[in-house]
Protein backbone atom coordinates (compact mmCIF):
# COMPACT_ATOMS: atom_id res chain seq x y z
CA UNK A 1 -2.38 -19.44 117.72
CA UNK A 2 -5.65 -21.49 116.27
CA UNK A 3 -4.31 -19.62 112.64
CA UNK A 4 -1.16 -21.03 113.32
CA UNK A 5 -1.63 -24.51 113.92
CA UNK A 6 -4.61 -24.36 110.70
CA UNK A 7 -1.49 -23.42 108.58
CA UNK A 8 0.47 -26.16 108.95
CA UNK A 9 -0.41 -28.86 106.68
CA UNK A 10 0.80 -26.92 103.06
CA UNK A 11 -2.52 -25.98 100.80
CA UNK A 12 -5.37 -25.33 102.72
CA UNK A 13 -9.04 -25.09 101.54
CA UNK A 14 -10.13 -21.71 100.39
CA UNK A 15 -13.08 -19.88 98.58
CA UNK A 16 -13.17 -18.95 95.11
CA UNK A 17 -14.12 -15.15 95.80
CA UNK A 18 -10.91 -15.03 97.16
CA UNK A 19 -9.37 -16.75 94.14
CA UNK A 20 -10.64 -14.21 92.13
CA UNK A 21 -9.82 -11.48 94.31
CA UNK A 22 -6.22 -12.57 94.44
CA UNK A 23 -5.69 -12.67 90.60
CA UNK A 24 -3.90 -9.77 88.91
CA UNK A 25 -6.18 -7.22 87.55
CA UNK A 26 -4.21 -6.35 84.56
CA UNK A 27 -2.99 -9.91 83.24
CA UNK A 28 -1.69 -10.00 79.35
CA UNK A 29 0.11 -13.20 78.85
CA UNK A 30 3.68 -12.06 77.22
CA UNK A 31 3.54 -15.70 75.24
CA UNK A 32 0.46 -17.19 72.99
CA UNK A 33 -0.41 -20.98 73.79
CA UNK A 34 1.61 -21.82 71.06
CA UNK A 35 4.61 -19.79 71.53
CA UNK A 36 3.89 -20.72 75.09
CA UNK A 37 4.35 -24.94 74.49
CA UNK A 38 7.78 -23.93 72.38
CA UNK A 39 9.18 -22.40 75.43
CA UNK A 40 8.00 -25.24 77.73
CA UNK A 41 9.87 -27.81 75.62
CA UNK A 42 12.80 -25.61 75.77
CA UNK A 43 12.98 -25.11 79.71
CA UNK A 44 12.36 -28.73 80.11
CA UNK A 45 15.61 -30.00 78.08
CA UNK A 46 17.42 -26.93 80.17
CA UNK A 47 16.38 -27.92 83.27
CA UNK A 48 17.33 -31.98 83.04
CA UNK A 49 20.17 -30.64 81.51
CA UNK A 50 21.49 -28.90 83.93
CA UNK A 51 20.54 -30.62 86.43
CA UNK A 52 22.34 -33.85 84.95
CA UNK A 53 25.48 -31.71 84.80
CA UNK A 54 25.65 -30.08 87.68
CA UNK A 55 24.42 -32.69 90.17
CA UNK A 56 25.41 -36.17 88.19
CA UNK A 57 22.23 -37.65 87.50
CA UNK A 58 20.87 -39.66 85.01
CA UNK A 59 17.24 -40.06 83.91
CA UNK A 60 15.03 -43.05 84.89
CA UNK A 61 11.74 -44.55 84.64
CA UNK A 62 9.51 -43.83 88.02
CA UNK A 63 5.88 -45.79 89.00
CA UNK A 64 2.86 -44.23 88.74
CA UNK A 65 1.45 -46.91 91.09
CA UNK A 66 2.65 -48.93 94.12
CA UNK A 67 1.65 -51.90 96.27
CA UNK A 68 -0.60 -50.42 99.36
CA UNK A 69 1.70 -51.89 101.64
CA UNK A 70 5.19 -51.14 100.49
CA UNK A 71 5.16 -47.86 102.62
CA UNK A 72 6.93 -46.15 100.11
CA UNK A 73 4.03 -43.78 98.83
CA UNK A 74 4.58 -40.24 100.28
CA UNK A 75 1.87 -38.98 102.82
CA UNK A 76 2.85 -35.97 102.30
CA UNK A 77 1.85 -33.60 105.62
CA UNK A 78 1.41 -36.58 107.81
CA UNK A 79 -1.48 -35.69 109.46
CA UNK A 80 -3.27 -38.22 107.47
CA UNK A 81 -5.44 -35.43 105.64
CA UNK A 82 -4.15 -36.14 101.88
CA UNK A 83 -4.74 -39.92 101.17
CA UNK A 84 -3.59 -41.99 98.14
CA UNK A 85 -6.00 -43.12 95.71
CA UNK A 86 -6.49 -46.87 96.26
CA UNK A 87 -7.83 -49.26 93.93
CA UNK A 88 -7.42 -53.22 92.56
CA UNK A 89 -5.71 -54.09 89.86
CA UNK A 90 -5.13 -57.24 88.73
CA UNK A 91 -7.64 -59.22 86.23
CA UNK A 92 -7.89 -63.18 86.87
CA UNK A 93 -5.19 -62.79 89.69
CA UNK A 94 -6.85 -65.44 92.77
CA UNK A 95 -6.72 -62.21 94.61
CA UNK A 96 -6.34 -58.79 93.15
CA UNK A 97 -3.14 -56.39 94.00
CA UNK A 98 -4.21 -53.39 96.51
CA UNK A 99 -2.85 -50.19 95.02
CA UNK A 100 -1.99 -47.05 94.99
CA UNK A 101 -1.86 -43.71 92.95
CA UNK A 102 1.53 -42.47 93.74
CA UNK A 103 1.39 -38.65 95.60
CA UNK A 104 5.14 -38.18 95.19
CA UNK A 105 8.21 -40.78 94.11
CA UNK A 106 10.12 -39.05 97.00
CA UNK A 107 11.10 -42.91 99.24
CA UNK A 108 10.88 -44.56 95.54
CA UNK A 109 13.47 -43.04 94.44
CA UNK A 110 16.16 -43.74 97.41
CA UNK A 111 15.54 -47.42 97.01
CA UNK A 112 15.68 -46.88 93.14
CA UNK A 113 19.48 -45.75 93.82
CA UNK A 114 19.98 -48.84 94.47
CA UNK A 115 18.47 -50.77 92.12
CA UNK A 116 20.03 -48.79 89.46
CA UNK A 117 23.57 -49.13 90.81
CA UNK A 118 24.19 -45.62 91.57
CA UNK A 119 27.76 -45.52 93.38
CA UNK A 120 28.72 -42.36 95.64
CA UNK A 121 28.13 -39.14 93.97
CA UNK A 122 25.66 -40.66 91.82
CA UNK A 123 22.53 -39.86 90.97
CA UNK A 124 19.06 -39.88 89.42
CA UNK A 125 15.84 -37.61 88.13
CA UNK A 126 13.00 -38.78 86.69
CA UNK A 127 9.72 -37.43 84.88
CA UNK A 128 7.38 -38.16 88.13
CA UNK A 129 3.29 -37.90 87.38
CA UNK A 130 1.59 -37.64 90.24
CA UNK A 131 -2.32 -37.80 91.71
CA UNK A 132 -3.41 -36.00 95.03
CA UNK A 133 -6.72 -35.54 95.02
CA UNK A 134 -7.21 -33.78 98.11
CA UNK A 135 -6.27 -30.67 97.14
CA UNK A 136 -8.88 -27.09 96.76
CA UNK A 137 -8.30 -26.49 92.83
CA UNK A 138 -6.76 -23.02 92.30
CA UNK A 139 -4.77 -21.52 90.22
CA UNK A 140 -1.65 -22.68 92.12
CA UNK A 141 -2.23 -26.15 93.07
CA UNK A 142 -3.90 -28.89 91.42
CA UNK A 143 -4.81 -32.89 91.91
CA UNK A 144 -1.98 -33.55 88.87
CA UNK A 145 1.27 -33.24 89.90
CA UNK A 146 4.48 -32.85 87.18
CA UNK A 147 7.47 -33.33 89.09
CA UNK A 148 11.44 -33.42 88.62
CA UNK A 149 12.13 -36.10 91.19
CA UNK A 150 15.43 -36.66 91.76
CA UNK A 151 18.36 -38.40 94.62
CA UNK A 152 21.75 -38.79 94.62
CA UNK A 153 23.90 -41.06 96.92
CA UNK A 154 26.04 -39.18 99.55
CA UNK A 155 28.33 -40.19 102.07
CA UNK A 156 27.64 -39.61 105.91
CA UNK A 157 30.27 -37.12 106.62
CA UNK A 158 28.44 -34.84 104.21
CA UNK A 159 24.76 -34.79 106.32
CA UNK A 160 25.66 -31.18 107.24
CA UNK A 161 24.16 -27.30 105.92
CA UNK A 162 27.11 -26.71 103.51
CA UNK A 163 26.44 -29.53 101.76
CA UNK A 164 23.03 -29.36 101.50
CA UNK A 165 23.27 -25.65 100.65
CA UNK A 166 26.01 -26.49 98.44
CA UNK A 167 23.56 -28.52 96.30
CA UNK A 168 20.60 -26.24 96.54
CA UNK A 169 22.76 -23.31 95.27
CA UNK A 170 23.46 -25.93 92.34
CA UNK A 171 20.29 -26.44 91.35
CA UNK A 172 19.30 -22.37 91.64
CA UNK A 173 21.86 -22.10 88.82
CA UNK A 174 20.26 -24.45 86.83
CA UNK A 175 16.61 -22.54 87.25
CA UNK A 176 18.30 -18.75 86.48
CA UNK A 177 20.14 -20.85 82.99
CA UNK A 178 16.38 -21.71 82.50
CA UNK A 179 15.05 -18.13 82.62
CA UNK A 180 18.07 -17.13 80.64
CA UNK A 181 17.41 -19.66 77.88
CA UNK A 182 13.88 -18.80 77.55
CA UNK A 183 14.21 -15.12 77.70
CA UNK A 184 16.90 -15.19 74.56
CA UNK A 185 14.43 -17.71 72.67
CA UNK A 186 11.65 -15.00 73.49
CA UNK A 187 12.51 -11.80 73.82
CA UNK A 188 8.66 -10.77 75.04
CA UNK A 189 8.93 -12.41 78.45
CA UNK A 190 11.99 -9.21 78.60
CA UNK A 191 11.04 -6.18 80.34
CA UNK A 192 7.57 -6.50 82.21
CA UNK A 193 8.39 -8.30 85.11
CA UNK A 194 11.53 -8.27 87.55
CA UNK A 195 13.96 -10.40 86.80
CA UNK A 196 14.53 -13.46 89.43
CA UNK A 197 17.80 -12.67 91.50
CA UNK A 198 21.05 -14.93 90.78
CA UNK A 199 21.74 -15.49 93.96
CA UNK A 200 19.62 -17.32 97.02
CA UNK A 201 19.28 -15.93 100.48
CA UNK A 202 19.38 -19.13 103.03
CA UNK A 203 17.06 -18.41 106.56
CA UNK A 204 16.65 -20.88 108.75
CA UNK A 205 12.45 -21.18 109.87
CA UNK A 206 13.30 -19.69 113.42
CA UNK A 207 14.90 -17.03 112.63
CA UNK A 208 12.07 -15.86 110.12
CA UNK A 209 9.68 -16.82 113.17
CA UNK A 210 11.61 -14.29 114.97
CA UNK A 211 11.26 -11.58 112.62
CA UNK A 212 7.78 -11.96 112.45
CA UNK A 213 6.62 -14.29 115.56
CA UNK A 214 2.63 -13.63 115.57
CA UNK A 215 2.29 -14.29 112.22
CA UNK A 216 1.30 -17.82 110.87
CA UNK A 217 3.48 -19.51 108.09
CA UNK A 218 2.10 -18.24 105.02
CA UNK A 219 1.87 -15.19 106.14
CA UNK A 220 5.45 -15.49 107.37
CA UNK A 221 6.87 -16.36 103.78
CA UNK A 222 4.61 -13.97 102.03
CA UNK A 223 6.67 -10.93 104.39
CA UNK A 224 9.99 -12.64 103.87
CA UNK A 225 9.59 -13.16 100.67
CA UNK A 226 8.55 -9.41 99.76
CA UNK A 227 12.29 -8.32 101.34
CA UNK A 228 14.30 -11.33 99.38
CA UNK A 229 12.52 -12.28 96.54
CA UNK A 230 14.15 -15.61 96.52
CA UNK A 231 15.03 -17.20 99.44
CA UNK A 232 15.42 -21.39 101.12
CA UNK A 233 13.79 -22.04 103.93
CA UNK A 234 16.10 -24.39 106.61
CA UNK A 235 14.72 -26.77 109.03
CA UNK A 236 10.87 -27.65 107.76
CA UNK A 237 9.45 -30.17 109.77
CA UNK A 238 10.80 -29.51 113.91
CA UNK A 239 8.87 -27.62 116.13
CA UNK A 240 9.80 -24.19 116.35
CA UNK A 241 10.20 -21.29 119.27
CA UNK A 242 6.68 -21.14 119.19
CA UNK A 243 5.43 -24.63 119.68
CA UNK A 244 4.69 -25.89 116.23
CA UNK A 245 6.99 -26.21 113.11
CA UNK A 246 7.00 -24.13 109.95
CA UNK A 247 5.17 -26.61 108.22
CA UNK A 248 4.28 -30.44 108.71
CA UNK A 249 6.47 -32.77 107.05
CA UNK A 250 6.53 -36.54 106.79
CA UNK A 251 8.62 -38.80 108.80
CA UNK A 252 10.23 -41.25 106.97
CA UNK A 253 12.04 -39.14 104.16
CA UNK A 254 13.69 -35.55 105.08
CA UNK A 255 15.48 -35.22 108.36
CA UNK A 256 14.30 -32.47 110.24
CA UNK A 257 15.37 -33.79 113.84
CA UNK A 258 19.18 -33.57 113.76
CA UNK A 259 20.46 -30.07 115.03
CA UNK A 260 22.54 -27.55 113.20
CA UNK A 261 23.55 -24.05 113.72
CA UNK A 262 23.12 -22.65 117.05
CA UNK A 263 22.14 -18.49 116.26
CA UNK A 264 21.37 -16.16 119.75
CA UNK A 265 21.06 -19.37 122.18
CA UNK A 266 18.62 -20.78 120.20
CA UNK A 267 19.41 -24.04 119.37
CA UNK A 268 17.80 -25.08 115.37
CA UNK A 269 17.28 -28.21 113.60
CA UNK A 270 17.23 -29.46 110.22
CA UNK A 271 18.96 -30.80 107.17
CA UNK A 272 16.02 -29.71 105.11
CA UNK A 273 14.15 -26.95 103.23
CA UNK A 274 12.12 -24.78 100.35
CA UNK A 275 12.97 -22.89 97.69
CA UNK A 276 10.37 -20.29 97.58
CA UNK A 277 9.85 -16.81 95.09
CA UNK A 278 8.17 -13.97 94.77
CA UNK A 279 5.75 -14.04 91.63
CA UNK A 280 6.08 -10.78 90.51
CA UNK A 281 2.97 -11.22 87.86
CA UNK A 282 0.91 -12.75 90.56
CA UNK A 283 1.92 -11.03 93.65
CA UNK A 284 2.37 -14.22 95.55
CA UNK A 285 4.97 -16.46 97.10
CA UNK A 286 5.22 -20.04 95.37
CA UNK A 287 7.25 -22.74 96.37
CA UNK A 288 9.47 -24.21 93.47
CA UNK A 289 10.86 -27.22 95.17
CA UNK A 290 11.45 -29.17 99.10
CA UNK A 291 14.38 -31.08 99.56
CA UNK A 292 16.73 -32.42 102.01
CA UNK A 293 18.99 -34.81 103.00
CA UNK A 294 17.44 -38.09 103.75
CA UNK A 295 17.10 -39.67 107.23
CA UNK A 296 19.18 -42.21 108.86
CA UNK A 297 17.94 -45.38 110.38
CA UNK A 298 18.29 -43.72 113.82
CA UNK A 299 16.61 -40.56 112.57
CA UNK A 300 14.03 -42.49 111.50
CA UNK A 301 12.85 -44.08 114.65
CA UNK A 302 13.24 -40.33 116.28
CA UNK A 303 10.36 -38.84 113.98
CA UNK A 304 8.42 -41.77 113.70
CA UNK A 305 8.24 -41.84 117.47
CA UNK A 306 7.61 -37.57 117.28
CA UNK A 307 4.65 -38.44 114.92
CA UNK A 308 2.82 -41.15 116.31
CA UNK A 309 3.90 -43.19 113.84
CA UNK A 310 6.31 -46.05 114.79
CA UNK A 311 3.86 -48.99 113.23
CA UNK A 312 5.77 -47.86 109.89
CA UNK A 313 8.92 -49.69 110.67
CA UNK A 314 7.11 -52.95 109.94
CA UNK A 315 6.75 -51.69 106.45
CA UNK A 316 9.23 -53.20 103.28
CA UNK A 317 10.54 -49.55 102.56
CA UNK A 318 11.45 -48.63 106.30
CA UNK A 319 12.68 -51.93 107.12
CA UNK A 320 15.46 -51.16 104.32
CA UNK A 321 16.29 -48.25 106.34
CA UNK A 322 16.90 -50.05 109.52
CA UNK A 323 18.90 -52.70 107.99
CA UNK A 324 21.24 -50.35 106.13
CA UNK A 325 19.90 -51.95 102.49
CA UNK A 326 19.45 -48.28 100.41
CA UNK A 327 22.13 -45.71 100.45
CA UNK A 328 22.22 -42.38 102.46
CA UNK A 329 20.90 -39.59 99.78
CA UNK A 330 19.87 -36.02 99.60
CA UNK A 331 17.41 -35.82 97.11
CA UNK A 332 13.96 -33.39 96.22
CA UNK A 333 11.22 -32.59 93.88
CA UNK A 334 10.84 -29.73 91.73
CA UNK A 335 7.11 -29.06 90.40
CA UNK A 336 7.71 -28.61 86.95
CA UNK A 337 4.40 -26.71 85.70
CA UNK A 338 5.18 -24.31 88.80
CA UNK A 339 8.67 -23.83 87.48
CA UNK A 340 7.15 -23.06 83.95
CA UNK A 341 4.48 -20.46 85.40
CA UNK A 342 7.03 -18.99 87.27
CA UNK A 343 10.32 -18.68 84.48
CA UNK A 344 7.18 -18.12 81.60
CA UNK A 345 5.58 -15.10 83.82
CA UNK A 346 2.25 -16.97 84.15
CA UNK A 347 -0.62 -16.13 86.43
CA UNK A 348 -2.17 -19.56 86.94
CA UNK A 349 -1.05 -23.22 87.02
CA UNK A 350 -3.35 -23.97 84.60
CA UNK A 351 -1.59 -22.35 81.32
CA UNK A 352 0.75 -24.98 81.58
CA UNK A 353 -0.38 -27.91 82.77
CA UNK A 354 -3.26 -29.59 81.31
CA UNK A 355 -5.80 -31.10 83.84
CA UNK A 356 -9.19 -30.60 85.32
CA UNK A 357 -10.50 -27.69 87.09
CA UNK A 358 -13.80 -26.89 88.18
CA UNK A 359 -16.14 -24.61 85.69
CA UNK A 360 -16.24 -21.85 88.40
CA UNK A 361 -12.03 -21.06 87.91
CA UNK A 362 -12.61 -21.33 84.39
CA UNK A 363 -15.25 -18.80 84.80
CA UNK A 364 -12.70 -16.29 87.26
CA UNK A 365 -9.95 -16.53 85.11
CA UNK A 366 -11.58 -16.26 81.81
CA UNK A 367 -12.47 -12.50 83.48
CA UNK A 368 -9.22 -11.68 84.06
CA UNK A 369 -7.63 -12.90 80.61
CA UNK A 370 -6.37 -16.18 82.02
CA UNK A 371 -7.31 -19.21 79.49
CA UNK A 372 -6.71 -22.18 81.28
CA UNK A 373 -5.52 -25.25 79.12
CA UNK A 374 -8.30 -27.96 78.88
């Protein structure tokens, strides 16, 4: 149980011997750097595309910093263990603005529908750049994010499963039209790898905790994700069958409280979830995107008061909530370097997404034909 309640909070801290022992052994990149950049630009337009047409958004501007105390930074696994980065800003000011690095636009962007005027149905996505620095540097997560944020404006009758897989099956179709694109642009990425599956498999947390109930989360998806090679996760945030939840979530975005489908007397919960795949080049699960449909005011109070956390409502953001001043959304993030890796059969982050990483993952991958971008 200690491995299970250690999983919880989404990338852990691991060692770089098992880094390198987790790379593939026989890597050839199918694209050149160059080749590689050409199909990058070409997914990207794809993607926003698509996602434009098929969900009705438009493209808008996002922060890359906010005000301390608006509470609308993300905090991510609320535990408290990934912190902003805070800092002044403010030259000549009688007192300088406290600040913060955003982690992810994901309560932004539900107040943003309103400032843009987005009616019902409506939507937005927007290039989000992102900082969390307390992350272990591998060659799946780094400290810069690159993010498709994105929200739309629903109506209340809608906060149900079939809508919310109704839009994730949208936005699958959108990623496969990706993979498409690419593949007839560049006929090398053809042939060495499996090709991802055109349809999702939906599973709600508990019932893969029932499959496989001694097993902690990771290890959960990694089985699951061996027998459907693409799959969304319901219901990430509530505590499960075996006293903890799949995964920690924060309070004040996704509802994971209200209940749903009731499947051999157990009773599950959720409006919420992951898209995850098999990597067939790296032999790994990866999560492309979390999403959900957005709390209510009374939701709100419910998992603030589950967390520990209920000193929130005196924020700006939250206090919109409660007074019914932003619009009920479903909305998500889609980490767009992750996406890249994954439709470009890449074996590390880093060969698209330009950042820093420590000399010692330079040093692995370079042994295993991997030449991260610098």
């Amino acid at each position: 149980m200690s491995d299970k309640k250690a999983d919880l909070a989404g990338p852990g801290i691991g060692t770089y011997e098992d880094v390198e022992a987790g790379l593939p052994k026989d890597y050839k990149p199918l694209l050149n750097p160059k080749d590689t950049q050409k199909a990058i630009a070409l997914v990207k337009r794809t993607i926003e595309d698509g996602l434009c047409r098929e969900l009705n958004l438009i493209r808008v501007e996002c922060p890359l910093i906010l005000e301390r105390d608006c509470g609308m930074n993300d905090y991510l696994d609320r535990d408290g263990s990934r912190t902003p980065v805070d800092f002044q800003c403010g030259l000549g000011l009688p007192a300088k603005i406290d600040a913060q690095v955003v982690q992810a636009a994901t309560k932004w962007k539900r107040w943003a529908l309103k400032q843009f005027g987005l009616e019902l149905g409506e939507g937005l996505y927007t290039d989000m750049r992102a900082v969390r620095k307390d992350y272990f540097l591998d060659h799946d997560h780094s400290s810069y994010v690159d993010q498709w944020d994105w929200e739309r404006v629903m109506k209340f009758e809608d906060r149900n499963l079939d809508f919310l897989k109704e839009i994730v099956g949208k936005i699958w179709k959108v990623l496969i039209e990706a993979r498409k694109a690419a593949v007839a642009e560049f006929p090398a990425l053809s042939g060495r790898y499996a090709e991802p599956p055109d349809e999702l498999v939906f599973l709600h947390a508990e019932e893969i905790l029932a499959m496989y109930p001694d097993l902690p989360r990771k290890q959960r998806e990694t089985a699951i994700i061996q027998k459907y090679p693409a799959i969304f996760i319901i219901g990430i945030g509530h505590t499960l069958e075996d006293g903890y939840p799949h995964e920690m979530r924060a309070a004040d975005y996704d509802d994971w409280t209200t209940p749903t489908i009731v499947k051999d007397g157990k009773q599950m919960h959720g409006l919420n979830g992951d898209i995850l795949v098999w990597n067939d080049v790296t032999h790994r699960r990866h999560e492309l995107t979390s999403m959900g449909i957005r709390v209510t005011k009374e939701t709100l109070v419910e998992q603030l008061k589950i967390t520990g956390q209920e000193h929130f409502l005196e924020m700006p953001y939250h206090k919109m909530i409660m007074n019914d001043e932003i619009p009920l959304s479903v909305g998500g993030g889609l980490g767009q370097s992750r996406i890249y890796g994954w439709l470009l059969n890449k074996a590390a982050l880093g060969e698209c997404s330009v950042t820093v990483w420590p000399q010692q993952l330079h040093d692995i991958c370079e042994k295993h034909n991997i030449h991260l971008l610098r």
